[in-house]
Protein backbone atom coordinates (compact mmCIF):
# COMPACT_ATOMS: atom_id res chain seq x y z
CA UNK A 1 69.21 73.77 95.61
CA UNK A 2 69.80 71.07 98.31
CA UNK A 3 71.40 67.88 96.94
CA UNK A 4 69.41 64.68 97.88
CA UNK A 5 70.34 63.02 100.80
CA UNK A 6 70.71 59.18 101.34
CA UNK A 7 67.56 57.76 102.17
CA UNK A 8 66.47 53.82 103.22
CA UNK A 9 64.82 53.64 100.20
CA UNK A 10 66.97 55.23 97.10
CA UNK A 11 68.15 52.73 95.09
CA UNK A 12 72.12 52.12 95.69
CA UNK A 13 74.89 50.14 95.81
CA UNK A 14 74.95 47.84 99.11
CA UNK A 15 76.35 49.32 102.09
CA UNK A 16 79.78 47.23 101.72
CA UNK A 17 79.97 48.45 97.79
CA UNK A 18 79.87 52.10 99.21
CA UNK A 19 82.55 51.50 101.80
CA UNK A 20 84.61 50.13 99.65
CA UNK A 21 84.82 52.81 96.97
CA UNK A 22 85.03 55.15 99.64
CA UNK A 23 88.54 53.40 101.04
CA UNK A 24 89.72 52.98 97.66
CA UNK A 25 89.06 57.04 96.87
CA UNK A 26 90.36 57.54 100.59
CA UNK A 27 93.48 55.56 99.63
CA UNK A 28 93.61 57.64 96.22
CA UNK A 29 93.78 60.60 98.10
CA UNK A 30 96.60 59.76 100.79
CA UNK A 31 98.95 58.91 97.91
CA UNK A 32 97.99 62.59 95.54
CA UNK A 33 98.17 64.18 99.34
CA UNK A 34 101.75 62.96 99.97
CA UNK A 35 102.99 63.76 96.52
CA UNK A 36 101.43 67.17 96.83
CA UNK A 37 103.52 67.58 100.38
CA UNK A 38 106.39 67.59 98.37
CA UNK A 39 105.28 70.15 96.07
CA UNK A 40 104.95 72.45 99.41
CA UNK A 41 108.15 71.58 100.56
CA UNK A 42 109.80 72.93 96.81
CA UNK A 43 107.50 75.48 97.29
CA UNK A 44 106.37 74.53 93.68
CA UNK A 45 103.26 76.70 94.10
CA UNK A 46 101.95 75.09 90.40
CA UNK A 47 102.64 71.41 91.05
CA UNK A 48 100.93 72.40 94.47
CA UNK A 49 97.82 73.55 92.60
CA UNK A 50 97.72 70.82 90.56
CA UNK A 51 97.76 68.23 93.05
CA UNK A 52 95.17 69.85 94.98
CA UNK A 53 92.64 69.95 91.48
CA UNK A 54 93.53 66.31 91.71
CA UNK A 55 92.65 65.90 95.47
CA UNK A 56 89.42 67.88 94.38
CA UNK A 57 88.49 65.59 92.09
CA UNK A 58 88.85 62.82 94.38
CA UNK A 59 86.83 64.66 96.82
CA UNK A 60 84.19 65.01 94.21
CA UNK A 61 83.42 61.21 93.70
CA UNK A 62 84.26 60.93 97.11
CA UNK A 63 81.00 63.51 98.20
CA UNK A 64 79.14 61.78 95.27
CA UNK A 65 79.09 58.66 96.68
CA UNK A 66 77.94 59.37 99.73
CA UNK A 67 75.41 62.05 99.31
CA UNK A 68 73.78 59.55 96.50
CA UNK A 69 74.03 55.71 97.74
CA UNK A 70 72.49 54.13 100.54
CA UNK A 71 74.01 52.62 103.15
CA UNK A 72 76.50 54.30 104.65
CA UNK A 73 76.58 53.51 108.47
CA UNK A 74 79.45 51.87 108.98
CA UNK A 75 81.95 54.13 107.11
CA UNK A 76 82.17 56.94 109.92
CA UNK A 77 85.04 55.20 111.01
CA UNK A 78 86.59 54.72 107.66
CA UNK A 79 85.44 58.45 107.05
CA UNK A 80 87.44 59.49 110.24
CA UNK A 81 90.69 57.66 109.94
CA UNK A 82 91.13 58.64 106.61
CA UNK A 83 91.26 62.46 107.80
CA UNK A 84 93.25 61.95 110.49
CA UNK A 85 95.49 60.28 107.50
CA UNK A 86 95.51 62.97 104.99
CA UNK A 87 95.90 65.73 107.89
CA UNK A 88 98.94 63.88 109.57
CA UNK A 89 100.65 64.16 105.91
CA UNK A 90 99.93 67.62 105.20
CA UNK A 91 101.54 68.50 108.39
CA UNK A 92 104.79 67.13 107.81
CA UNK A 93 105.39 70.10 105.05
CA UNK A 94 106.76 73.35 106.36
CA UNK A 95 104.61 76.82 105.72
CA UNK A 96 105.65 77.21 102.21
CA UNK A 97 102.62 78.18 100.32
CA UNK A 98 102.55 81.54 102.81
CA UNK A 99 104.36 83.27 105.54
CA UNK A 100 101.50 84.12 107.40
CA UNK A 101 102.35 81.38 110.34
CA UNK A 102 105.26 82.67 111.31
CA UNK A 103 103.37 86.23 111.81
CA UNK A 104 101.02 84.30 114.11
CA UNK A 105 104.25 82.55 116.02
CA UNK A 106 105.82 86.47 115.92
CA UNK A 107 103.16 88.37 117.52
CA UNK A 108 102.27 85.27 119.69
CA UNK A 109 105.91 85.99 121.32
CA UNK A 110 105.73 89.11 121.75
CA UNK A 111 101.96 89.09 123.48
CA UNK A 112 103.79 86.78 125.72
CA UNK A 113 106.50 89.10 126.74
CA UNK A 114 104.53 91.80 127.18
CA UNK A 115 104.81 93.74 124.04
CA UNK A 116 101.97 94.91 121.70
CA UNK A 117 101.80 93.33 118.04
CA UNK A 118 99.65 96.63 117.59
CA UNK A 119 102.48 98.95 118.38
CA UNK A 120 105.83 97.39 117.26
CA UNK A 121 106.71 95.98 113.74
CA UNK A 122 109.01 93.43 113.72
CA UNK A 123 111.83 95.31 112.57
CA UNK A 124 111.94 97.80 115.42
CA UNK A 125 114.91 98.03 116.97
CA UNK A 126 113.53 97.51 120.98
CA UNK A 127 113.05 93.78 119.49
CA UNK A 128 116.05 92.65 118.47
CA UNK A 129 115.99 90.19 121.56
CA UNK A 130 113.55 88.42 119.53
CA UNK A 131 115.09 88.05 116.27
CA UNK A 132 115.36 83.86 115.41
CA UNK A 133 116.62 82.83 112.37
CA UNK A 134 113.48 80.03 112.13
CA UNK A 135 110.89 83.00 112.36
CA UNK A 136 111.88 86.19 112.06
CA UNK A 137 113.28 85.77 108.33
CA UNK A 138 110.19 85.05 107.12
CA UNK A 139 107.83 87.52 107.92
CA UNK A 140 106.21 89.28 105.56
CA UNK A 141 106.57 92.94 105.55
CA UNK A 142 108.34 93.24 108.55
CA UNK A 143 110.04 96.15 108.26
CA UNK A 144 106.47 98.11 106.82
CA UNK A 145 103.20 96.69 108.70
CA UNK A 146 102.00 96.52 112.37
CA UNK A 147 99.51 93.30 112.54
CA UNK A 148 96.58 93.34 111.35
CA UNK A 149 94.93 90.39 113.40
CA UNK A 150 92.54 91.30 115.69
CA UNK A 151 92.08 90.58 119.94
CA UNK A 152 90.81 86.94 119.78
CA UNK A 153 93.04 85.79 116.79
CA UNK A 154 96.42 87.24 119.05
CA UNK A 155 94.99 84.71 122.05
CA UNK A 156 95.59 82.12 119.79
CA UNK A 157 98.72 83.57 118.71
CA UNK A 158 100.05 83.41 122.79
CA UNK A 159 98.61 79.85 123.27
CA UNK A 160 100.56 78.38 120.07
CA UNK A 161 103.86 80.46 121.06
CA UNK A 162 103.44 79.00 124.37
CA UNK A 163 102.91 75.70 123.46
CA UNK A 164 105.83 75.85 120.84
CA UNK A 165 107.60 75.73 124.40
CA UNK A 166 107.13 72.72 124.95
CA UNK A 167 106.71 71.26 121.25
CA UNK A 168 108.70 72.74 119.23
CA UNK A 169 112.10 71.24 118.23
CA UNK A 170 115.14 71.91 115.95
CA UNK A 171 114.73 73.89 112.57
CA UNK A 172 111.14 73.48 112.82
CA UNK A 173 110.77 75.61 116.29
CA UNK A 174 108.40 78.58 116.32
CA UNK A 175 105.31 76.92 114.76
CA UNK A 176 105.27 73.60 116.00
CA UNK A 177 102.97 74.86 118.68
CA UNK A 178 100.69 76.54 116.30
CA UNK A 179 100.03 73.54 114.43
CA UNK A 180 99.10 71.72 117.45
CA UNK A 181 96.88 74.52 118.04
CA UNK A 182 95.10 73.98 114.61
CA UNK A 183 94.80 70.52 114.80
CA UNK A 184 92.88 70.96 118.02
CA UNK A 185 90.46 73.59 116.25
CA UNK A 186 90.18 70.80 113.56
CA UNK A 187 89.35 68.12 115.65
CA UNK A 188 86.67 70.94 117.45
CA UNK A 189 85.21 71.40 114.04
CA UNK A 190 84.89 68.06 113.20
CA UNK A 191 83.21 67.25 116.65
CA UNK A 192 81.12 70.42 116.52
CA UNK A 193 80.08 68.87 112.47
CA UNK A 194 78.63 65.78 114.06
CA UNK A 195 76.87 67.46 116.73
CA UNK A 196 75.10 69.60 114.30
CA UNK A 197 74.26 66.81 111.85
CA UNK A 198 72.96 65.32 114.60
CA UNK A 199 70.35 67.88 115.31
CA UNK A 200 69.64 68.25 111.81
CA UNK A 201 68.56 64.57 111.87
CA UNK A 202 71.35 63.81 109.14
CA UNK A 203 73.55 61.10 108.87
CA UNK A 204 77.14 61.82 110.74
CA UNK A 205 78.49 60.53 107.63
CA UNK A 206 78.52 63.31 106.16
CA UNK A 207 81.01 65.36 108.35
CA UNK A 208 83.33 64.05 105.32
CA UNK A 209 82.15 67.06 103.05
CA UNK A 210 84.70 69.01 106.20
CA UNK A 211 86.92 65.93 106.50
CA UNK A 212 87.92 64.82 103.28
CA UNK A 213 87.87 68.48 101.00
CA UNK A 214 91.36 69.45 100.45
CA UNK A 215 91.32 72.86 101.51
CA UNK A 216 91.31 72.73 105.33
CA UNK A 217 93.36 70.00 105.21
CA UNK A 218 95.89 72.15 103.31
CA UNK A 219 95.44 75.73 104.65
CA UNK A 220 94.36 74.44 108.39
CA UNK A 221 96.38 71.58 109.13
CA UNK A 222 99.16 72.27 106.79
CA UNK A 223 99.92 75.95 106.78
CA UNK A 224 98.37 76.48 109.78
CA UNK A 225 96.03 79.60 108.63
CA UNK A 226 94.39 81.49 111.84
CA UNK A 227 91.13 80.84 109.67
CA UNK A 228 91.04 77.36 111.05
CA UNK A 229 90.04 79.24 114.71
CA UNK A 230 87.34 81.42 113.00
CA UNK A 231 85.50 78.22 111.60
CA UNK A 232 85.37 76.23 114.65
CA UNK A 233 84.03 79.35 116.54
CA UNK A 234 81.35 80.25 113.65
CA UNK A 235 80.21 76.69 113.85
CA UNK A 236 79.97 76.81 117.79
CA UNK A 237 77.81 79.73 117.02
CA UNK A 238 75.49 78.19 114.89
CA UNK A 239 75.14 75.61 117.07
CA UNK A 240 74.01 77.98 119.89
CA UNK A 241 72.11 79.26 117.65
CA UNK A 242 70.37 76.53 116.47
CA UNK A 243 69.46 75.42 120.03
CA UNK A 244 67.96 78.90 120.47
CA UNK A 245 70.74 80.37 123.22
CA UNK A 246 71.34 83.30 121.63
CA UNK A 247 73.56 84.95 124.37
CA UNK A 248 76.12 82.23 123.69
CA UNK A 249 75.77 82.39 120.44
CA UNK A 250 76.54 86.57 120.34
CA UNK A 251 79.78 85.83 122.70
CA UNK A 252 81.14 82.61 119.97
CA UNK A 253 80.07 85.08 116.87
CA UNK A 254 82.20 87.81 118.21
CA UNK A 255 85.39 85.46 118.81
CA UNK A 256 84.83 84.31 115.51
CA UNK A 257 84.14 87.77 114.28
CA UNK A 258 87.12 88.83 116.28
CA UNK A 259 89.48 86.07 114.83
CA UNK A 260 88.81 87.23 110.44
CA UNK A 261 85.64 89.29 110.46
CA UNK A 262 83.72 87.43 107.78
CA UNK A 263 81.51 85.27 110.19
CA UNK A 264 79.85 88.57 110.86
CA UNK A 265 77.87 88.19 107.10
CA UNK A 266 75.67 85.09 109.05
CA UNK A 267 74.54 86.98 111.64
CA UNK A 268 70.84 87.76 109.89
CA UNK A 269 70.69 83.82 109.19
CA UNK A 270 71.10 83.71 113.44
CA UNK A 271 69.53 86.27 114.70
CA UNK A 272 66.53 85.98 116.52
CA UNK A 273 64.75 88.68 115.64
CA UNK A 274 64.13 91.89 118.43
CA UNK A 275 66.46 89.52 121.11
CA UNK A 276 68.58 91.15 122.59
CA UNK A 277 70.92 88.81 123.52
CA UNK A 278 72.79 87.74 121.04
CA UNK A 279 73.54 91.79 119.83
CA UNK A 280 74.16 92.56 123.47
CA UNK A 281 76.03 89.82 124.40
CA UNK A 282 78.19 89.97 120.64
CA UNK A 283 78.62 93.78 121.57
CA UNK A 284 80.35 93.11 125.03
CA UNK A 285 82.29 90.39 123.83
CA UNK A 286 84.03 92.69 121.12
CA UNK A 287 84.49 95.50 123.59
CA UNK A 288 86.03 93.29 127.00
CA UNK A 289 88.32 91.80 124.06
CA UNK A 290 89.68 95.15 122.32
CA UNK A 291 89.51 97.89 125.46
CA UNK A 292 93.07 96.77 126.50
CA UNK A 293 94.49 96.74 123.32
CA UNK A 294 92.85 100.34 122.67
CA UNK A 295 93.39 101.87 125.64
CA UNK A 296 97.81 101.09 125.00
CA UNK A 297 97.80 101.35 121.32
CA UNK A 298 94.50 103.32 120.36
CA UNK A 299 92.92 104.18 116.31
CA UNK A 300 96.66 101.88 115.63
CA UNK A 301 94.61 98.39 116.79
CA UNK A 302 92.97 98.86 112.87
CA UNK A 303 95.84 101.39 111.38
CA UNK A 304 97.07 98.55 108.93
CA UNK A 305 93.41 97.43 107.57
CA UNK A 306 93.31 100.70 104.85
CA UNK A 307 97.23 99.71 103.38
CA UNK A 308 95.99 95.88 103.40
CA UNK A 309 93.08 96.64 101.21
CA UNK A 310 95.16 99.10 99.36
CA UNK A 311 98.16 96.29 98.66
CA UNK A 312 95.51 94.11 97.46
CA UNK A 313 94.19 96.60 94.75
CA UNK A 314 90.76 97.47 96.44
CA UNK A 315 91.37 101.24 96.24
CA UNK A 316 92.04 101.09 92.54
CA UNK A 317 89.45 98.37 91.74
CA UNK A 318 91.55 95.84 89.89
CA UNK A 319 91.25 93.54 93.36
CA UNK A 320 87.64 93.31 92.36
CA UNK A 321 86.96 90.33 89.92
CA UNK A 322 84.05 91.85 88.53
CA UNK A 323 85.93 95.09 87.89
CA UNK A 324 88.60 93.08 86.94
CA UNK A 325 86.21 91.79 83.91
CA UNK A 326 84.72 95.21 83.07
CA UNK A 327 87.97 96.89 82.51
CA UNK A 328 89.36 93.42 80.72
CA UNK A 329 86.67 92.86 78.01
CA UNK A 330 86.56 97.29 78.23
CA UNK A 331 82.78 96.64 79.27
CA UNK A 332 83.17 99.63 81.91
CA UNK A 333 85.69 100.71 84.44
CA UNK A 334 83.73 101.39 87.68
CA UNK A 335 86.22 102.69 90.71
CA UNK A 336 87.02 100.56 93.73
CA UNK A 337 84.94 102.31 95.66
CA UNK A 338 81.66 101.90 93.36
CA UNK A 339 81.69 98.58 93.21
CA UNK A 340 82.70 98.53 96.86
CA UNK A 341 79.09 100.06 97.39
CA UNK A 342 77.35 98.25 95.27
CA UNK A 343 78.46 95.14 96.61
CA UNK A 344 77.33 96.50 99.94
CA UNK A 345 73.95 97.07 99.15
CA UNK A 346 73.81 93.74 97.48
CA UNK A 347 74.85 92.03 100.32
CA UNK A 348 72.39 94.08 102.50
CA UNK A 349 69.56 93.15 100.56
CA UNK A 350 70.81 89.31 100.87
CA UNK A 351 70.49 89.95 104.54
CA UNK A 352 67.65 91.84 105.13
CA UNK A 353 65.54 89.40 103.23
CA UNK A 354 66.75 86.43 104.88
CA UNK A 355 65.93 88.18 108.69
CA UNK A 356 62.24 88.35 107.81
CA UNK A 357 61.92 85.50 105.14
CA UNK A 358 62.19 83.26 107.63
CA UNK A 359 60.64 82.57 111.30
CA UNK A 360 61.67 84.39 113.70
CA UNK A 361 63.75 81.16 115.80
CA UNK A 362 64.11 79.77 112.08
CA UNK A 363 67.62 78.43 111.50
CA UNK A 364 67.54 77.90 107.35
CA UNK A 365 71.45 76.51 106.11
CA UNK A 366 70.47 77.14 103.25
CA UNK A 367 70.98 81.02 104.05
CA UNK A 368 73.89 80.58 105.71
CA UNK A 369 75.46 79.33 102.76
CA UNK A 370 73.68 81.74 100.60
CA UNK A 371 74.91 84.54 102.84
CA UNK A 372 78.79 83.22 103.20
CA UNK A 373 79.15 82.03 99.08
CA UNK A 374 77.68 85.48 98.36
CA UNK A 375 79.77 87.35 100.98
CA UNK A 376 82.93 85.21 99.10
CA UNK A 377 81.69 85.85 95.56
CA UNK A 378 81.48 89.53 96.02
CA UNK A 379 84.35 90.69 97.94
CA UNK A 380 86.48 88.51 95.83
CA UNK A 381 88.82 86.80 98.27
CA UNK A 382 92.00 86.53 96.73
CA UNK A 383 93.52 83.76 98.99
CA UNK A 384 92.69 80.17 99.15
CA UNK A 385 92.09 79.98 102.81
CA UNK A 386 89.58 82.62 102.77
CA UNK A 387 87.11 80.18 101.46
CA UNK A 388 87.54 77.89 104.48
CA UNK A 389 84.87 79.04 106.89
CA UNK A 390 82.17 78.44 104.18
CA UNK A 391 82.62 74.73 103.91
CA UNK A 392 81.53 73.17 106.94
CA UNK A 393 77.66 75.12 106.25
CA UNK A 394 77.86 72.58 103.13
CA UNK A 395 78.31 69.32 104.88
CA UNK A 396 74.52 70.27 105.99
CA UNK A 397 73.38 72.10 102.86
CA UNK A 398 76.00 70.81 99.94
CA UNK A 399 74.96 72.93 97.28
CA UNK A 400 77.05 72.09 94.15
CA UNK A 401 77.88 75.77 93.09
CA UNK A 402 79.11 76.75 96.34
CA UNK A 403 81.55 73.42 96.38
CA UNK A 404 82.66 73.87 93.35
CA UNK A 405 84.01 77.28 94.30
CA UNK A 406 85.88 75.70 97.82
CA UNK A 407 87.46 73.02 95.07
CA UNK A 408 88.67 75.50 92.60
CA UNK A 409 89.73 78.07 95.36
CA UNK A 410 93.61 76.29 95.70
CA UNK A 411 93.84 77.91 92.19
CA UNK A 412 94.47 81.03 93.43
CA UNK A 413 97.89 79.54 94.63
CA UNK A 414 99.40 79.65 90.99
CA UNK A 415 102.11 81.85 89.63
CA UNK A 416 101.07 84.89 87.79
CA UNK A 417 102.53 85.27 84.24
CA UNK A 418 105.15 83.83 83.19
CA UNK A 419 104.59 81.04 85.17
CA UNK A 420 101.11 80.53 85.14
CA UNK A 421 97.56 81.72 83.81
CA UNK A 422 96.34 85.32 84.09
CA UNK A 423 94.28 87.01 86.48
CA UNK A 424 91.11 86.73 83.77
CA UNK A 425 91.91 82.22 83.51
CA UNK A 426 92.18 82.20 87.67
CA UNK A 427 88.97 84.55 88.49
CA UNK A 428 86.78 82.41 85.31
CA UNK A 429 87.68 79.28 87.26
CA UNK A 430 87.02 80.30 91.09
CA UNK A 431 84.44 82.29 90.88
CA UNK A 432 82.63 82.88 87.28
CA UNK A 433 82.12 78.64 86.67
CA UNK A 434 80.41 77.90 90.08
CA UNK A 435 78.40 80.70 89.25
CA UNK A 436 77.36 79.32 85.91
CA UNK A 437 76.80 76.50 87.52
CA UNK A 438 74.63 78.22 89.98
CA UNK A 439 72.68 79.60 87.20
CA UNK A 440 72.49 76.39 85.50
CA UNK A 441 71.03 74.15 88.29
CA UNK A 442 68.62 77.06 89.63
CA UNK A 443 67.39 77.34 86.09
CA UNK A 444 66.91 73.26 85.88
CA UNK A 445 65.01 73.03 89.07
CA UNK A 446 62.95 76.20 88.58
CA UNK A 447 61.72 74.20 85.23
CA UNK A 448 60.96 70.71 86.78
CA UNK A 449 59.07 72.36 89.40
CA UNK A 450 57.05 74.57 86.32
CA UNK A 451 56.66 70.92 84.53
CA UNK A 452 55.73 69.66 87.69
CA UNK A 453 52.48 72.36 89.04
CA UNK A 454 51.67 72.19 85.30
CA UNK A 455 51.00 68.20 85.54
């Protein structure tokens, strides 16, 4: 279900009303934003998640007003300032929600000198030259895992470490550079957002559904997650895309894909069906990007992939929330690998109908969000930032279900028992209520239209 869009002839509030709510909600969140920095910086991961529900909330009446009031042309600029506000404040924490930056800075270094992340963990002895005590501490599982980032992610990797060169100061050296390097893939998306809404023939005001929701401003900007890359080169895809150049669209897909695989999921929603060029081009891409890496480390470039999915209980099942709720409420107790299937042929149903529901140069958002929430929903991400890449297909189709589940994703930050709620409390909030919700609204508009054909 697509949520109305603001029209010159809904009833609303006056243009100044709107813009004025909007900078008192924008001011709302600045103040719940720079409280919540300090949570990060105690790494209080509880009083984190609560701020964030907060921010969320703000966000809420925030995406509200403007997807339901008319008059909203003059608040782009009020719109833009405010998220170059709440990002500048988010910034100022360190990475203490995750370690994962300072395996970006890590491998970044080493790509620079010459050595492969694919080959060395960071407790081998031949790099002891590049023990710190601002990076090195911190890295998680360094003495176990190789990385498990692939080609176009460890690019981005080098360019932050070098930049970190010539940014990166005092106790706060090593990822300095890397948050430039995110802002910059913020302020792409953001750019690339208006662009889009553009084509779409939608008002650019609504780039805030990116700008304003809490989560990239806390997982991109703030803790610096490599996800931020992925997003702004899914979007460029779906741009090329949408303006039919499917060769560049294959090339951007594959850095994304190449970055955290999940943009790969969209590809049906893209595709323009029996051309070539965006499989050929995608194909290429992938292979010019991996054939050094394989050629000095071989199989090793995806060795750590089957002990990730293992650490995160895939194997057994119990990463699986659905499995999760079987074996909770003793409904069943499918294996990992079951469900894993399943899921699978779920999703490849999703896709197959939406490459031949639709015309062949057809770009629907709708699917794309369909395809990405589903993608989400089934694999059960288990980290807040793993949501990111979804949200900026809402700021064109904002469908309420799939928000809901980007709001309550910063859940997923809380303590496990004793210190916060269960598994079975986190999984009912970020993913079983937006499906409810799903259910709920789908079932609603499936009745008015009945009520309607019947009249």
């Amino acid at each position: 279900m697509l949520i109305s869009t603001p029209s010159r002839d809904r009833p609303g509030q006056p243009e100044h009303g709107t813009s004025t709510a909007l900078a008192v909600i924008g001011l709302a969140l600045a103040i719940v934003t720079a409280h919540t920095a300090l949570a990060v910086d105690r790494y209080d991961f509880d009083s984190y998640v609560h701020g964030a529900l907060v921010q969320s909330f703000l966000y809420a009446l925030a995406v509200a007003l403007l997807l339901w009031q008319r008059g909203c042309g003059s608040n782009l600029f009020l719109i833009l300032v405010t998220a170059i506000i709440l990002r500048g404040i988010a910034m100022t924490t360190e990475p203490g929600l995750t370690s994962d930056a300072y395996r970006y800075v890590w491998d970044g270094r080493l790509t620079l000198a010459g050595f492969s992340p694919y080959l060395h963990i960071p407790a081998d002895e031949q790099l002891a030259a590049f023990r710190d005590p601002a990076v090195f501490p911190h890295i998680n599982q360094r003495d176990t895992a190789f990385t498990i980032y692939p080609p176009a992610a460890q690019l981005v990797f080098a360019a932050g470490a070098w930049l970190d060169r010539i940014v990166g100061t005092g106790a706060d050296a090593g990822h300095n550079g890397m948050k430039a390097i995110m802002a910059l893939f913020e302020v792409a998306t953001i750019s690339a957002l208006l662009v889009w809404l553009r084509t779409e023939g939608l008002p650019p005001e609504r780039v805030l559904i990116y700008a304003w929701h809490p989560l990239p401003i806390w997982e991109f900007a703030s803790q610096i997650h490599i996800d931020a890359a992925a997003t702004t080169l899914l979007l460029l895809g779906v741009l090329a895309a949408v303006r039919s150049r499917q060769g560049l669209a294959g090339v951007l897909l594959a850095l994304a894909a190449l970055v955290k695989y999940f943009p790969v999921v969209l590809i049906p929603a893209l595709w323009k069906r029996w051309d070539w060029r965006m499989p050929t081009a995608f194909i290429a891409t992938a292979a010019i990007l991996y054939a050094p890496h394989v050629i000095t480390a071989g199989t090793k470039v995806v060795g750590f992939v089957a002990n990730h999915l293992d650490n995160e209980g895939y194997k057994q099942g119990w990463g699986f929330h659905v499995v999760w709720f079987l074996r909770e409420f003793r409904l069943g107790d499918p294996s990992g690998t079951t469900y894993a299937m399943v899921a699978l042929a779920a999703l490849g149903v999703l896709a197959f109908i939406t490459l031949f529901a639709r015309g062949s140069d057809e770009i629907r958002p709708g699917q794309l969000v369909a395809l990405a929430a589903a993608f989400i929903w089934l694999t059960s991400s288990h980290y807040a930032w793993y949501f990111g890449w979804l949200i900026p297909l809402l700021v064109v189709f904002p469908h309420p279900a799939a928000l809901l589940m980007t709001l309550t994703a910063a859940a997923l930050h809380h303590t496990r028992p004793p210190g916060g709620p269960t598994w079975t409390a986190l999984y009912m909030l970020v993913y079983w209520a937006p499906l409810l919700l799903f259910i709920a609204l789908e079932t609603w508009r499936f009745a008015r239209h009945s009520h309607d054909r019947s009249n």
